[in-house]
N, C-alpha and C. Protein backbone atom coordinates (compact mmCIF):
# COMPACT_ATOMS: atom_id res chain seq x y z
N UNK A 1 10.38 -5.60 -38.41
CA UNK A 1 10.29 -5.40 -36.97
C UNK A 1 10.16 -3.92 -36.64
N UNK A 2 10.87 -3.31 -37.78
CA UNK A 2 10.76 -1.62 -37.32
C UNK A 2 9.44 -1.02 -37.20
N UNK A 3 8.74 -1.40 -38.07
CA UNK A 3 7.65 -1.56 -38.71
C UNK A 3 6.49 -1.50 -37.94
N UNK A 4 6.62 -2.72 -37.04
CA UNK A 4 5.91 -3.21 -35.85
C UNK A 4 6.17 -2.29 -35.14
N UNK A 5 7.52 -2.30 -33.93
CA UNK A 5 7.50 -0.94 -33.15
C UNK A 5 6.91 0.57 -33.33
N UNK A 6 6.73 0.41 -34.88
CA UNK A 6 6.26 2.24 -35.42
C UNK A 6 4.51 2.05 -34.65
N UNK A 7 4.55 0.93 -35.55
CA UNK A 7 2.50 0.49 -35.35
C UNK A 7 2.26 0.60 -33.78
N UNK A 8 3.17 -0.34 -32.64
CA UNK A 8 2.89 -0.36 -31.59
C UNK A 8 2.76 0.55 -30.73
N UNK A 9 3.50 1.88 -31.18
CA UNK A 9 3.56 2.71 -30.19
C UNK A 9 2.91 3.64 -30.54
N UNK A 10 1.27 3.39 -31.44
CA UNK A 10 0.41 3.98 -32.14
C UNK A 10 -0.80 3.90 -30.73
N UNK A 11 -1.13 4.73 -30.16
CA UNK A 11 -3.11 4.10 -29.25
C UNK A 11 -3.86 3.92 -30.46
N UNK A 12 -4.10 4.13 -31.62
CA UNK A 12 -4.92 3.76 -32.52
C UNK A 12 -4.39 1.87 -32.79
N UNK A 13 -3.24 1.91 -32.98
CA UNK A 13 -3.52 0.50 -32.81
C UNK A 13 -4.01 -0.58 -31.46
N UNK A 14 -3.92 0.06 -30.59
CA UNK A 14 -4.14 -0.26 -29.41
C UNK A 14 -5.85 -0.61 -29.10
N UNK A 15 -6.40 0.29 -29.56
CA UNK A 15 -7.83 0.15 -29.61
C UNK A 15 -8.33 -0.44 -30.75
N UNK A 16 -7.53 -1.11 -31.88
CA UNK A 16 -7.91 -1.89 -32.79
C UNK A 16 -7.54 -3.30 -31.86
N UNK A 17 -6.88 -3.55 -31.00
CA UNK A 17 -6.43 -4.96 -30.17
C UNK A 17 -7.63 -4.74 -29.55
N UNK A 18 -7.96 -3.89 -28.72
CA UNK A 18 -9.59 -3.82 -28.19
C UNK A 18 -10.75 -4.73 -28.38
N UNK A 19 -10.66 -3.53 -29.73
CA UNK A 19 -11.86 -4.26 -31.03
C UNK A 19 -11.35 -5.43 -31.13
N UNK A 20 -10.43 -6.13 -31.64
CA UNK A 20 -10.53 -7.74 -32.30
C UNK A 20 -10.52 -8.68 -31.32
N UNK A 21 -9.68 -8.18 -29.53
CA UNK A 21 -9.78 -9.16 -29.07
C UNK A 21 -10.74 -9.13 -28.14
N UNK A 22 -12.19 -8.01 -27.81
CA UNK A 22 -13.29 -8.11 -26.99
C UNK A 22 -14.20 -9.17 -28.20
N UNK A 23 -13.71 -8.66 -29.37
CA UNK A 23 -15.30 -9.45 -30.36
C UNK A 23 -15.07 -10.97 -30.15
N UNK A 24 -13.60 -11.38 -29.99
CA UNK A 24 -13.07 -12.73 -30.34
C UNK A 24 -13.23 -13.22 -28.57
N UNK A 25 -12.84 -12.47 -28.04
CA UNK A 25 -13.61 -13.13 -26.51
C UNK A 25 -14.97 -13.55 -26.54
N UNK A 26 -15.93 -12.70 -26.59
CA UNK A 26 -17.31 -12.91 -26.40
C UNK A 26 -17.84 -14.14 -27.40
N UNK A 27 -16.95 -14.22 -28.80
CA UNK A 27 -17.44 -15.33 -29.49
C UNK A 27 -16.53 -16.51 -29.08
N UNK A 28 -15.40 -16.65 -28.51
CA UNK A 28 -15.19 -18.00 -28.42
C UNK A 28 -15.80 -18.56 -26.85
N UNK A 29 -15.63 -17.38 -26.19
CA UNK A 29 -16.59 -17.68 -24.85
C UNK A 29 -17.51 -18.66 -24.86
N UNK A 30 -18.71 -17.70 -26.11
CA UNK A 30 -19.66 -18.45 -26.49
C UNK A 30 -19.69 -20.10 -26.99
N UNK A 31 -18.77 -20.02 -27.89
CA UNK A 31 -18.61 -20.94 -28.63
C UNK A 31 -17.73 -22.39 -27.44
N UNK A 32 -17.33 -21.53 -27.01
CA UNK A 32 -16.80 -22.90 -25.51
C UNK A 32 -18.21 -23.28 -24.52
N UNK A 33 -18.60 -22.35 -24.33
CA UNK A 33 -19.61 -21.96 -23.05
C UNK A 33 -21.10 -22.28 -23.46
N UNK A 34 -21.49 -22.01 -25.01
CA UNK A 34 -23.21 -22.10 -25.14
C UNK A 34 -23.63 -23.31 -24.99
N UNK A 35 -23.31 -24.70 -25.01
CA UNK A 35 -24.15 -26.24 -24.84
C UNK A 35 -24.29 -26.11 -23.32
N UNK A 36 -23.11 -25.63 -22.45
CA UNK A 36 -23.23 -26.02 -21.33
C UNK A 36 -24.11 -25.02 -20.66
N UNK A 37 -24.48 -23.57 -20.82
CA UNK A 37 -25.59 -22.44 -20.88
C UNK A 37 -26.93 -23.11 -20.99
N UNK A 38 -27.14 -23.52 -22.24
CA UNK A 38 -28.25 -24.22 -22.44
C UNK A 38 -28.68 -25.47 -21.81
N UNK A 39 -27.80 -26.31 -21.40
CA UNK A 39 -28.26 -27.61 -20.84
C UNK A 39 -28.68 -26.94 -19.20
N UNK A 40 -28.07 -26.15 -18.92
CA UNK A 40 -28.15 -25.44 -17.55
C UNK A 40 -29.88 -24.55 -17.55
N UNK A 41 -30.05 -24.10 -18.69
CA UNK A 41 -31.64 -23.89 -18.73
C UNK A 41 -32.25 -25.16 -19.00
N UNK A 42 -31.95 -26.32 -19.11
CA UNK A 42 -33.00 -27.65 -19.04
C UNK A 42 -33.33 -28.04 -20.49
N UNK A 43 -32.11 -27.59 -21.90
CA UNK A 43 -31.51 -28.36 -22.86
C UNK A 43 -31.41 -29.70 -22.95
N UNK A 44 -31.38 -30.23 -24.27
CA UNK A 44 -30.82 -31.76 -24.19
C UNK A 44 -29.63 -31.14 -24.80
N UNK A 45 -28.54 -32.14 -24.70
CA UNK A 45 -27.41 -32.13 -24.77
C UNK A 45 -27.33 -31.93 -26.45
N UNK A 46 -28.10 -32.82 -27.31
CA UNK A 46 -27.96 -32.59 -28.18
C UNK A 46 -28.50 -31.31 -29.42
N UNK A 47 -29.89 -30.92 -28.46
CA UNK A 47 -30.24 -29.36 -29.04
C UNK A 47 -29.47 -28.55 -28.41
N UNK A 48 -29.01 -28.36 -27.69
CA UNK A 48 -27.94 -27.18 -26.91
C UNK A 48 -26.68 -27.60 -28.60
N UNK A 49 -26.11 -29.01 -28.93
CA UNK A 49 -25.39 -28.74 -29.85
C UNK A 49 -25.77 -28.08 -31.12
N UNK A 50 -27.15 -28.24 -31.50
CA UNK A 50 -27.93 -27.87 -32.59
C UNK A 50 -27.77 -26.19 -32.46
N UNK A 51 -27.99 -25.93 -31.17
CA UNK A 51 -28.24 -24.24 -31.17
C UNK A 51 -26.59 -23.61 -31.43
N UNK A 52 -25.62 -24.51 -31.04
CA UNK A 52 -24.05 -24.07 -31.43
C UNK A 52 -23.69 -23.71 -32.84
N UNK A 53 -24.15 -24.81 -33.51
CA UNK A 53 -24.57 -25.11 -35.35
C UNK A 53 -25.00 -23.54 -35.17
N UNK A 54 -26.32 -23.49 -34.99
CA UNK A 54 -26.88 -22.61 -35.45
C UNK A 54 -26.58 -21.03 -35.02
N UNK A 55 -25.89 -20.57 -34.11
CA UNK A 55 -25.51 -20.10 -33.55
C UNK A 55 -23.75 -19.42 -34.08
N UNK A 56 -23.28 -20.19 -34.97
CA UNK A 56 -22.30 -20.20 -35.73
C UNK A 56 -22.66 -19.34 -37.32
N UNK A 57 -24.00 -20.32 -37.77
CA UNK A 57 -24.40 -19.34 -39.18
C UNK A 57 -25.15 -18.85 -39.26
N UNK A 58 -26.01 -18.55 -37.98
CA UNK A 58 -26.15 -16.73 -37.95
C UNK A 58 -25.19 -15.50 -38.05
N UNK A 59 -23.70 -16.13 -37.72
CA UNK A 59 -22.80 -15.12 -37.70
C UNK A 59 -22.52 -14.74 -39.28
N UNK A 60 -22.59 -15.39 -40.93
CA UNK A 60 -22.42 -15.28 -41.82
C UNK A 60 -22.66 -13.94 -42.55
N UNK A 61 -24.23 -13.62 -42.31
CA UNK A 61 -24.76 -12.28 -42.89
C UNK A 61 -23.80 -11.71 -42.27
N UNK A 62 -23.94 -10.95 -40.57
CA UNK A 62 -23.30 -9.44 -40.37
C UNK A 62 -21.77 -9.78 -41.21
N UNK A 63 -21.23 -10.62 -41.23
CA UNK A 63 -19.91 -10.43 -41.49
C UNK A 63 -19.53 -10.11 -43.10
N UNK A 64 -20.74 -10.18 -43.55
CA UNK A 64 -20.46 -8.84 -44.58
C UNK A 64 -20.74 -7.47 -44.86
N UNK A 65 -21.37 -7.31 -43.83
CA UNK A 65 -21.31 -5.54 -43.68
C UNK A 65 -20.13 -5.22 -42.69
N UNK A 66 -18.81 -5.44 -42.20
CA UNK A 66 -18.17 -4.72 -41.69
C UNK A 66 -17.53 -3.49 -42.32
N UNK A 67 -17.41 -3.54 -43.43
CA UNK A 67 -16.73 -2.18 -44.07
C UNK A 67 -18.06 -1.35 -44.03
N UNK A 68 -19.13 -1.54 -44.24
CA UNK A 68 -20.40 -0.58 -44.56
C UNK A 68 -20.59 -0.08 -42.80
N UNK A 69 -20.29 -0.70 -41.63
CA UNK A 69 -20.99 -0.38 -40.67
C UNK A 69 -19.81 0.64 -40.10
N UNK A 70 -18.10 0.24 -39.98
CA UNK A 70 -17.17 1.15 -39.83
C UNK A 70 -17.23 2.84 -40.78
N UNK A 71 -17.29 2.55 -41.92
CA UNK A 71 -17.17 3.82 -42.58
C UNK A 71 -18.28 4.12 -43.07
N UNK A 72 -19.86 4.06 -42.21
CA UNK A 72 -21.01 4.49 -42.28
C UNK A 72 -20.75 6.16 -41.28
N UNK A 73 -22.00 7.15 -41.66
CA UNK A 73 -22.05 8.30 -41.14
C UNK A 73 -22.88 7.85 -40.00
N UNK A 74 -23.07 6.71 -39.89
CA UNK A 74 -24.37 6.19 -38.63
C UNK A 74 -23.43 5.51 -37.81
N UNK A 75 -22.75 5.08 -37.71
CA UNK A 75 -21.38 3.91 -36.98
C UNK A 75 -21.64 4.23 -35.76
N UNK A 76 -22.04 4.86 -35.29
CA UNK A 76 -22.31 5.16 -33.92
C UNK A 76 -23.37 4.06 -33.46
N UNK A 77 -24.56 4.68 -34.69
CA UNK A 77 -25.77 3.82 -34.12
C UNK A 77 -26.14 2.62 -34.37
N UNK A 78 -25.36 2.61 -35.42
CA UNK A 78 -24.70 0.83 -35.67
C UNK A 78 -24.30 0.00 -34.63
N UNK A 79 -23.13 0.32 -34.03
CA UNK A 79 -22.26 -0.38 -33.10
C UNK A 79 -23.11 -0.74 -31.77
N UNK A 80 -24.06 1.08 -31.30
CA UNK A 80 -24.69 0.89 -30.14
C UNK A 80 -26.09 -0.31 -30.40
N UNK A 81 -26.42 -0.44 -31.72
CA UNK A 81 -27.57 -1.63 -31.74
C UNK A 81 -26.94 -2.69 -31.99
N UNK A 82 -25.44 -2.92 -32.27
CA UNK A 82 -25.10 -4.27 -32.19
C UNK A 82 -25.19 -4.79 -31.04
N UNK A 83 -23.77 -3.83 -30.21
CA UNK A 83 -24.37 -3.82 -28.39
C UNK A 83 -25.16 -4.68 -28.03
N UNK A 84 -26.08 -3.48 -27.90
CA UNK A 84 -27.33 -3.67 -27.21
C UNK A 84 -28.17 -5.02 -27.45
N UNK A 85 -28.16 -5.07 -28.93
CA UNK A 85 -28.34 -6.60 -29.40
C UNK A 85 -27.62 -7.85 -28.97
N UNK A 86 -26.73 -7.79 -28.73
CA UNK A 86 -25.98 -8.57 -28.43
C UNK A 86 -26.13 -8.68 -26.74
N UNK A 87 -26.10 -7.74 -26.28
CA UNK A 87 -25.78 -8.23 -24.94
C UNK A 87 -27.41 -8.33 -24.39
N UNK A 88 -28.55 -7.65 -24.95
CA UNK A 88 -29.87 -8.68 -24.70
C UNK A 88 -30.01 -10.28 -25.14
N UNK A 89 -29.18 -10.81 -25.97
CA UNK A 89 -28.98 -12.09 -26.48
C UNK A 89 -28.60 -12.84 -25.28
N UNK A 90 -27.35 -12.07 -24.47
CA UNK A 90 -26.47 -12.64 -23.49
C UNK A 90 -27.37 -12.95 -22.24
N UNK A 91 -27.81 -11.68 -22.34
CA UNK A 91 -28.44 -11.43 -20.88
C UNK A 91 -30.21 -12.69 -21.06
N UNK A 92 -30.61 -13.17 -22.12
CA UNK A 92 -31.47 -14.05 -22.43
C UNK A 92 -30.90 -15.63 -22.38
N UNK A 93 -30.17 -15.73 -22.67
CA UNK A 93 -29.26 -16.95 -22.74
C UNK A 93 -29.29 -17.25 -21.14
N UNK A 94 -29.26 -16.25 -20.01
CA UNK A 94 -29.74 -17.14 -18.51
C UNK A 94 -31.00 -17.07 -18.00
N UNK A 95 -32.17 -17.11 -18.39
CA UNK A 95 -33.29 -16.89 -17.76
C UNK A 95 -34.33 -17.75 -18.30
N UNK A 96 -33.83 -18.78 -18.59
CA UNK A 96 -34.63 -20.00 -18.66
C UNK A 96 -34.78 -20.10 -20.62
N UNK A 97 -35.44 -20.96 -20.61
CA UNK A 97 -35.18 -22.17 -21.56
C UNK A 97 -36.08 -21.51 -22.89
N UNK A 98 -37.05 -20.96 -23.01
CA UNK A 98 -37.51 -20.63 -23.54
C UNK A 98 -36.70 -19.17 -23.92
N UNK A 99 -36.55 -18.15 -23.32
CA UNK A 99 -35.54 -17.12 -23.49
C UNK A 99 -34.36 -17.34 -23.98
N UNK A 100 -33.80 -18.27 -23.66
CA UNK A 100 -32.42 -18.65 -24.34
C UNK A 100 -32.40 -19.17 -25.42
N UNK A 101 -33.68 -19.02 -26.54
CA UNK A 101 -33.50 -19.60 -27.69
C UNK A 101 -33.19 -18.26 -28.47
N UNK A 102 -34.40 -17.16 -27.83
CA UNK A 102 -34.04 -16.17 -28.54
C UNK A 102 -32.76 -15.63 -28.54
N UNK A 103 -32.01 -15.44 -27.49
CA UNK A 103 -30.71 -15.64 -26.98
C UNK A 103 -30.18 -15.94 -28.10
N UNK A 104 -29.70 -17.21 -28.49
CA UNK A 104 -29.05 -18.14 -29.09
C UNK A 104 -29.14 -17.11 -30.76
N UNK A 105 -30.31 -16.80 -31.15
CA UNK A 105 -30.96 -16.25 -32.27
C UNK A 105 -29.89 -14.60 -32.44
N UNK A 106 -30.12 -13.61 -31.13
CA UNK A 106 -29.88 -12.98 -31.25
C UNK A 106 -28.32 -12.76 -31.01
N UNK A 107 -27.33 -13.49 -30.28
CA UNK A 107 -26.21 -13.71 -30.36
C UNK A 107 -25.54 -14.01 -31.57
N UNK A 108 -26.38 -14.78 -32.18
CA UNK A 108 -25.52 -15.54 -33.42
C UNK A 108 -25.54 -14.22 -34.55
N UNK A 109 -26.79 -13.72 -34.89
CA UNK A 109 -26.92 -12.60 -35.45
C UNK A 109 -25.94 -11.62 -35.08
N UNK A 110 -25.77 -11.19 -34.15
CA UNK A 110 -24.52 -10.08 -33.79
C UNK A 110 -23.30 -10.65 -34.04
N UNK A 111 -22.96 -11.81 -33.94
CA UNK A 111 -21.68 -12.66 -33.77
C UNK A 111 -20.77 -12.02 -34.99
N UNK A 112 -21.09 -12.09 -35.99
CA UNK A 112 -20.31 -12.29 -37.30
C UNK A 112 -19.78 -10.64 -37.45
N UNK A 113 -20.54 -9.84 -37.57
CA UNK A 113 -20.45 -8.06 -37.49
C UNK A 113 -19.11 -7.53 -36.79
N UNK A 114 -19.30 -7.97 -35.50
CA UNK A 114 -17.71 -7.59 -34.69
C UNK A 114 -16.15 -7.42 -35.29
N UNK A 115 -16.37 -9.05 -35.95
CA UNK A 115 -15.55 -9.71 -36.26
C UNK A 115 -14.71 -8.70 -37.79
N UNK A 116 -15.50 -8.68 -38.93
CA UNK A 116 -16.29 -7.82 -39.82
C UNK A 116 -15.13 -6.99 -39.58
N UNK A 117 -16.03 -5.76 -38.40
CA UNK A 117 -15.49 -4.58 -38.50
C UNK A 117 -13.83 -4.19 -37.76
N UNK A 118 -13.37 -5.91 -36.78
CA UNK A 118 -12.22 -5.56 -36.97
C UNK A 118 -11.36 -5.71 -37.86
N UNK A 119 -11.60 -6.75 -38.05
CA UNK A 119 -10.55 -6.80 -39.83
C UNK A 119 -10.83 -5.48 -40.40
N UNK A 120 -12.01 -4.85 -40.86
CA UNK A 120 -11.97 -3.55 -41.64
C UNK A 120 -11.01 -2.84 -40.87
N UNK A 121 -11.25 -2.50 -39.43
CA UNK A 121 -10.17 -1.44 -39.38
C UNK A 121 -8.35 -1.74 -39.26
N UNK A 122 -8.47 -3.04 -39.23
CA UNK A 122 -7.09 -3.22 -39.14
C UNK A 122 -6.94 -2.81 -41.03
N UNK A 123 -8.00 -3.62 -41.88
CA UNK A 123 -7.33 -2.92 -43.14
C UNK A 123 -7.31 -1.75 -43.52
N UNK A 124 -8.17 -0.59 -42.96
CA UNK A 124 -8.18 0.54 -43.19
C UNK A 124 -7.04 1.68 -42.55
N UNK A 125 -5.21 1.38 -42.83
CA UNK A 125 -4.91 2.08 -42.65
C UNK A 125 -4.40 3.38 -42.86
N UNK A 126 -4.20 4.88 -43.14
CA UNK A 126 -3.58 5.73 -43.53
C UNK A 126 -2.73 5.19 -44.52
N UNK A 127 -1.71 4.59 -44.28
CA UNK A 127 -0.80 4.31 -45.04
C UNK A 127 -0.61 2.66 -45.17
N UNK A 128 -1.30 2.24 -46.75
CA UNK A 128 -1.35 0.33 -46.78
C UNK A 128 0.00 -0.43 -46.27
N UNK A 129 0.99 0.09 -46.32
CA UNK A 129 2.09 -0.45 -45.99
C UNK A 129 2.42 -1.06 -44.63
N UNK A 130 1.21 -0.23 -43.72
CA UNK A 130 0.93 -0.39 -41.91
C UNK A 130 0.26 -1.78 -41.78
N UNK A 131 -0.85 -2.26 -42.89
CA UNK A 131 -1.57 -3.16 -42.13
C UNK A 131 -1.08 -4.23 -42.48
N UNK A 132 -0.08 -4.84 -42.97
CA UNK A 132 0.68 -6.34 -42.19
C UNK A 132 1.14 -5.69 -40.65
N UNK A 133 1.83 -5.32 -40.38
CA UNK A 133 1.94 -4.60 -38.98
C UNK A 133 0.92 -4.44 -38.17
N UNK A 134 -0.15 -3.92 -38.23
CA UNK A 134 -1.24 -3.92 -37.65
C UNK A 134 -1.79 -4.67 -37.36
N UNK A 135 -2.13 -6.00 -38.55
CA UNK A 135 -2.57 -7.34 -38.70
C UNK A 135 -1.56 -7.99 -37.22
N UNK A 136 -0.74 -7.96 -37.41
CA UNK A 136 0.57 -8.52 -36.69
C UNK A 136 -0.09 -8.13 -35.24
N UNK A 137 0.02 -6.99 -34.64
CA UNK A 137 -0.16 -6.79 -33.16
C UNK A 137 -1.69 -6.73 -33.24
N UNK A 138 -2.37 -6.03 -34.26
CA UNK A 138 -3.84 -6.37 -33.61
C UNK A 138 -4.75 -8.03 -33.61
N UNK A 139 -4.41 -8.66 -34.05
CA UNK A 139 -4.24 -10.24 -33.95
C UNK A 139 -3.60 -10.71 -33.34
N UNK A 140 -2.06 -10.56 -32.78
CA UNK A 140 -1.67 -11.44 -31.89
C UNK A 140 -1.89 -11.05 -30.19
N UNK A 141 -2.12 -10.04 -30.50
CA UNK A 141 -2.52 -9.27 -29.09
C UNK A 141 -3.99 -9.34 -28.70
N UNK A 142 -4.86 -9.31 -29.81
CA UNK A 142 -6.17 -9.60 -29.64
C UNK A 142 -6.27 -10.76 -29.36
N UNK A 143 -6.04 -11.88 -30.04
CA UNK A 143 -6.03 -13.25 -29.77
C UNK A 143 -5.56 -13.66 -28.22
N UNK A 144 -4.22 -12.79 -28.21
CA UNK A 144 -4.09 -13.17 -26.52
C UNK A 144 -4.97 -12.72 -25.33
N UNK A 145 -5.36 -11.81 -26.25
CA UNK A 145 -6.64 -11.29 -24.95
C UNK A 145 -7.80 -11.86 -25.43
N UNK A 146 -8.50 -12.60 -25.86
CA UNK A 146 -9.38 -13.55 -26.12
C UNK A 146 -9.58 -14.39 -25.42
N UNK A 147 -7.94 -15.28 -25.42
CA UNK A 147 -7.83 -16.46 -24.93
C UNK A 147 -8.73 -16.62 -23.49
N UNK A 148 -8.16 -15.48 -22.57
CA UNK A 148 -8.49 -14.89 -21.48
C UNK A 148 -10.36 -16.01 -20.71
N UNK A 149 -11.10 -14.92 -22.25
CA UNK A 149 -12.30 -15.18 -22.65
C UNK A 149 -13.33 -16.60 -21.65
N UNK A 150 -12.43 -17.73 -22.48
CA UNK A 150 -12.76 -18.91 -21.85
C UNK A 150 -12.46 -19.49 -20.48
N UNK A 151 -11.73 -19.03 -20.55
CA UNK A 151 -10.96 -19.99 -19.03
C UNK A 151 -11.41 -18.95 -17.89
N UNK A 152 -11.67 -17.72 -18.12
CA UNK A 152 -12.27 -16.77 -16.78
C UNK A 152 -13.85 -17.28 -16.79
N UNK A 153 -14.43 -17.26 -17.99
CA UNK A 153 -15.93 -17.51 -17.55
C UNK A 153 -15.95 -19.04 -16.99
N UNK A 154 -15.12 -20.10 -17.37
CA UNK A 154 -15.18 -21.20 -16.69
C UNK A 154 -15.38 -21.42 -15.00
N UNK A 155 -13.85 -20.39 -14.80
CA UNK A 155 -13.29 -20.04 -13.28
C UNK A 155 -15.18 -19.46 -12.50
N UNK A 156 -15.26 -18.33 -13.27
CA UNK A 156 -16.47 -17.35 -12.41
C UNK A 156 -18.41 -18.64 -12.37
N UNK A 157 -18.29 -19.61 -13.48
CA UNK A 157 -19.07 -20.69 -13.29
C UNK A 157 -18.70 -21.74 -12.36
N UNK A 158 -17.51 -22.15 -12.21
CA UNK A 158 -16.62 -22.97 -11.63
C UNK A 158 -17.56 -22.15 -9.98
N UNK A 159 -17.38 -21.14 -9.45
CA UNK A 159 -17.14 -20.16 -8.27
C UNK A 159 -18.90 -19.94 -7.83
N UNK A 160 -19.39 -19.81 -9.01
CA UNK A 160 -20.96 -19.58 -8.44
C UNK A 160 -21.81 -20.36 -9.02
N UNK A 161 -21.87 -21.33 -9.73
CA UNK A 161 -22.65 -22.33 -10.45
C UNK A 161 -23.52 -21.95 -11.16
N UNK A 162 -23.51 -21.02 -12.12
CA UNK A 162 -24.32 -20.58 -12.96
C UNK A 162 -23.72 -19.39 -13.64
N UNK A 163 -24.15 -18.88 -14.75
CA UNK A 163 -23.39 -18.29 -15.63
C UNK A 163 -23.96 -17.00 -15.48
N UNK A 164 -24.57 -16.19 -14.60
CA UNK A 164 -25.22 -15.11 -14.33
C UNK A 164 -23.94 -14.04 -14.08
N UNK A 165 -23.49 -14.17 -13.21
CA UNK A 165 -21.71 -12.95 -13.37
C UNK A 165 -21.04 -13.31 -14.67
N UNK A 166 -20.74 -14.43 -15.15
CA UNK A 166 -19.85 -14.89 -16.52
C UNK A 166 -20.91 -13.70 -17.74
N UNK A 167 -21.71 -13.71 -17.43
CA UNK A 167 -23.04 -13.01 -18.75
C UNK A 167 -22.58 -11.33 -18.38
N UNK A 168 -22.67 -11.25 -17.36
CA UNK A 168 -22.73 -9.70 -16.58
C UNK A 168 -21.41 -9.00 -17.41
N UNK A 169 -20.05 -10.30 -17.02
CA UNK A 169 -18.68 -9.64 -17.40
C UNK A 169 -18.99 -9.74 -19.11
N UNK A 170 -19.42 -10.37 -19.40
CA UNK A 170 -19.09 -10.89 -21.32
C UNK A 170 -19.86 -9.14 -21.67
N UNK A 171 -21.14 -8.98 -21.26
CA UNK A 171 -22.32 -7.69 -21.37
C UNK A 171 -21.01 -6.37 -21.03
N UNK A 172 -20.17 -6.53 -20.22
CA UNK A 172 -19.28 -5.27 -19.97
C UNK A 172 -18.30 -5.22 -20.87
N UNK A 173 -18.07 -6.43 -21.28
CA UNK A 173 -16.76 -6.41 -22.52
C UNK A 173 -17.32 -5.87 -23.92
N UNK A 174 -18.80 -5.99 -24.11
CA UNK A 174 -19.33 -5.89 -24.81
C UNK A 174 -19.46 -4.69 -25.34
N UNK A 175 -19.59 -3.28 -24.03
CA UNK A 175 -19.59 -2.02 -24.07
C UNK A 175 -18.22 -1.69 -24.17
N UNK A 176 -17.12 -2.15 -23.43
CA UNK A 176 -15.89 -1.87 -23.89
C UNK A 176 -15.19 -1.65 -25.43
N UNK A 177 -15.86 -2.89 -25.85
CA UNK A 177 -15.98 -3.24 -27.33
C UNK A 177 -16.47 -2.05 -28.53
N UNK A 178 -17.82 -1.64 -27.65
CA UNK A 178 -18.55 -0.50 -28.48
C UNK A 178 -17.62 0.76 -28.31
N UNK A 179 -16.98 0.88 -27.38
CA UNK A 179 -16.66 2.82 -26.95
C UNK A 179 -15.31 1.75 -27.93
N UNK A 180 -14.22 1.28 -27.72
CA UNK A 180 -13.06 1.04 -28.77
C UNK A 180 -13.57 1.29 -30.70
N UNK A 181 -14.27 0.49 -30.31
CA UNK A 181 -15.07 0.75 -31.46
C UNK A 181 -15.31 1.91 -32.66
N UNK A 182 -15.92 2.70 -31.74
CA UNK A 182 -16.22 4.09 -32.14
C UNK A 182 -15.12 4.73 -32.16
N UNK A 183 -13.87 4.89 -31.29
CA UNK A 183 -12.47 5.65 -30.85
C UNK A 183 -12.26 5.21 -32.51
N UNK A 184 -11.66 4.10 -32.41
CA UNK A 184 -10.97 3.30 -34.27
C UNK A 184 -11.55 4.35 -35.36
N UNK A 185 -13.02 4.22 -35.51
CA UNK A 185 -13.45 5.03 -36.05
C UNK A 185 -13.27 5.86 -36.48
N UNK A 186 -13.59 6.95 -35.92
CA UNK A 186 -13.32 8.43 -35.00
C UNK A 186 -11.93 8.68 -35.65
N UNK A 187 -10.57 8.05 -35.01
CA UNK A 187 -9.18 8.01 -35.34
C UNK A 187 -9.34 7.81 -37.34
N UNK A 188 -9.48 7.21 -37.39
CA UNK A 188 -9.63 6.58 -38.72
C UNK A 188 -10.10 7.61 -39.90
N UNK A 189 -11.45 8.53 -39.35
CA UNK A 189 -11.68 9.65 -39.92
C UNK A 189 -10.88 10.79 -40.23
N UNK A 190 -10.50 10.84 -38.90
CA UNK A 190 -9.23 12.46 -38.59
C UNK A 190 -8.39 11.56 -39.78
N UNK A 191 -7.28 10.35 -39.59
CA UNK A 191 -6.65 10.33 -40.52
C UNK A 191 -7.03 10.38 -41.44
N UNK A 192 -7.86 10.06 -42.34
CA UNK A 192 -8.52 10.70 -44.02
C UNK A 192 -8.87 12.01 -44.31
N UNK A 193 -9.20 12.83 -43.36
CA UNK A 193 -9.56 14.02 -43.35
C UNK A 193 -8.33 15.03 -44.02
C-alpha cells in the first residue's frame, strides 16, 4: 500500500492513467457503439457485426509495436499519425456508408497501438519494483475512466440522434491521449537520462 501512495502522488503516473484510460475509452466506445454507427449509415445488422469482427483484428499488428513507438526518437510523429489516423477513421465512421468502411479499416488499425504503448509505459519504470504499483493505479484508474466511455456517448446519441458530437468528443479524447502520451514519454526519458 506504501508503495501505491509513493506511485500516486507521482503526475507521471497520472498521465500514464491518461494514456490507458483515453485508449481504453475510445476502444470500448467503439466496441459498444460501432454496429449501431453503422446500421445508422444504412448497414445490415449483420455486416455492421462483421465490421466489429473485423474491426477487433485489425487491432493485432499495432499492438506489437508499442515498445518500438514509445522509446522511438520519432514518438512524436508516431503518436501524432496515430491521432490523426485514428480520429479520420472516427470522423469517417459518420458520413455515410461507404466512408464508414474505411472508417471501420482505419480505426481498427489504430486500435491495438494505444493499447501497446500503455502497457509499455506502465512497464517502463525507473525503478522495476514501481510497476506492480503503477499497473495497480494506472489500470484501475484508467479502467474507471473508460468506463465513462460508453454510457456518455450513449447519453450524447440518446440527446441528438446521431453520433456526430459522440465522434467530435471520442476525436478530443483522442488528442488528449496524444499530448499524455508524449508528456509519459518525455518524463520517461529525463528519468533514464
Amino acid at each position: 500500500m506504501t508503495r501505491i501512495r509513493a506511485v500516486a502522488a507521482r503526475p507521471g503516473t497520472w498521465l500514464i492513467v491518461l494514456v490507458m484510460g483515453l485508449q481504453s475509452l475510445a476502444f470500448f466506445t467503439l466496441v459498444n457503439w460501432l454496429p449501431t454507427m453503422l446500421t445508422d449509415q444504412g448497414w445490415s445488422p449483420s455486416s455492421a457485426g462483421i465490421a466489429l469482427g473485423l474491426f477487433s483484428l485489425l487491432g493485432f499488428p499495432g499492438s506489437l509495436l508499442g515498445t518500438r513507438v514509445l522509446g522511438s526518437n520519432r514518438r512524436i510523429t508516431w503518436i501524432a499519425a496515430i491521432t490523426a489516423t485514428y480520429v479520420a477513421g472516427l470522423v469517417l465512421l459518420v458520413l455515410g456508408a461507404v466512408p464508414a468502411a474505411f472508417g471501420v479499416l482505419l480505426c481498427g488499425l489504430c486500435q491495438g497501438l494505444p493499447l501497446a504503448i500503455a502497457l509499455s509505459a506502465i512497464a517502463h519504470q525507473h525503478d522495476p519494483s514501481d510497476v506492480p504499483a503503477v499497473s495497480a493505479v494506472g489500470q484501475g484508474a484508467g479502467y474507471l475512466l473508460a468506463s465513462v466511455g460508453p454510457v456518455a456517448v450513449g447519453a450524447l446519441y440518446g440527446a441528438s440522434a446521431d453520433f456526430v458530437l459522440a465522434v467530435t468528443v471520442l476525436a478530443v479524447m483522442m488528442g488528449i491521449w496524444a499530448l499524455a502520451t508524449v508528456a509519459v514519454g518525455r518524463g520517461q526519458d529525463a528519468a533514464t537520462a
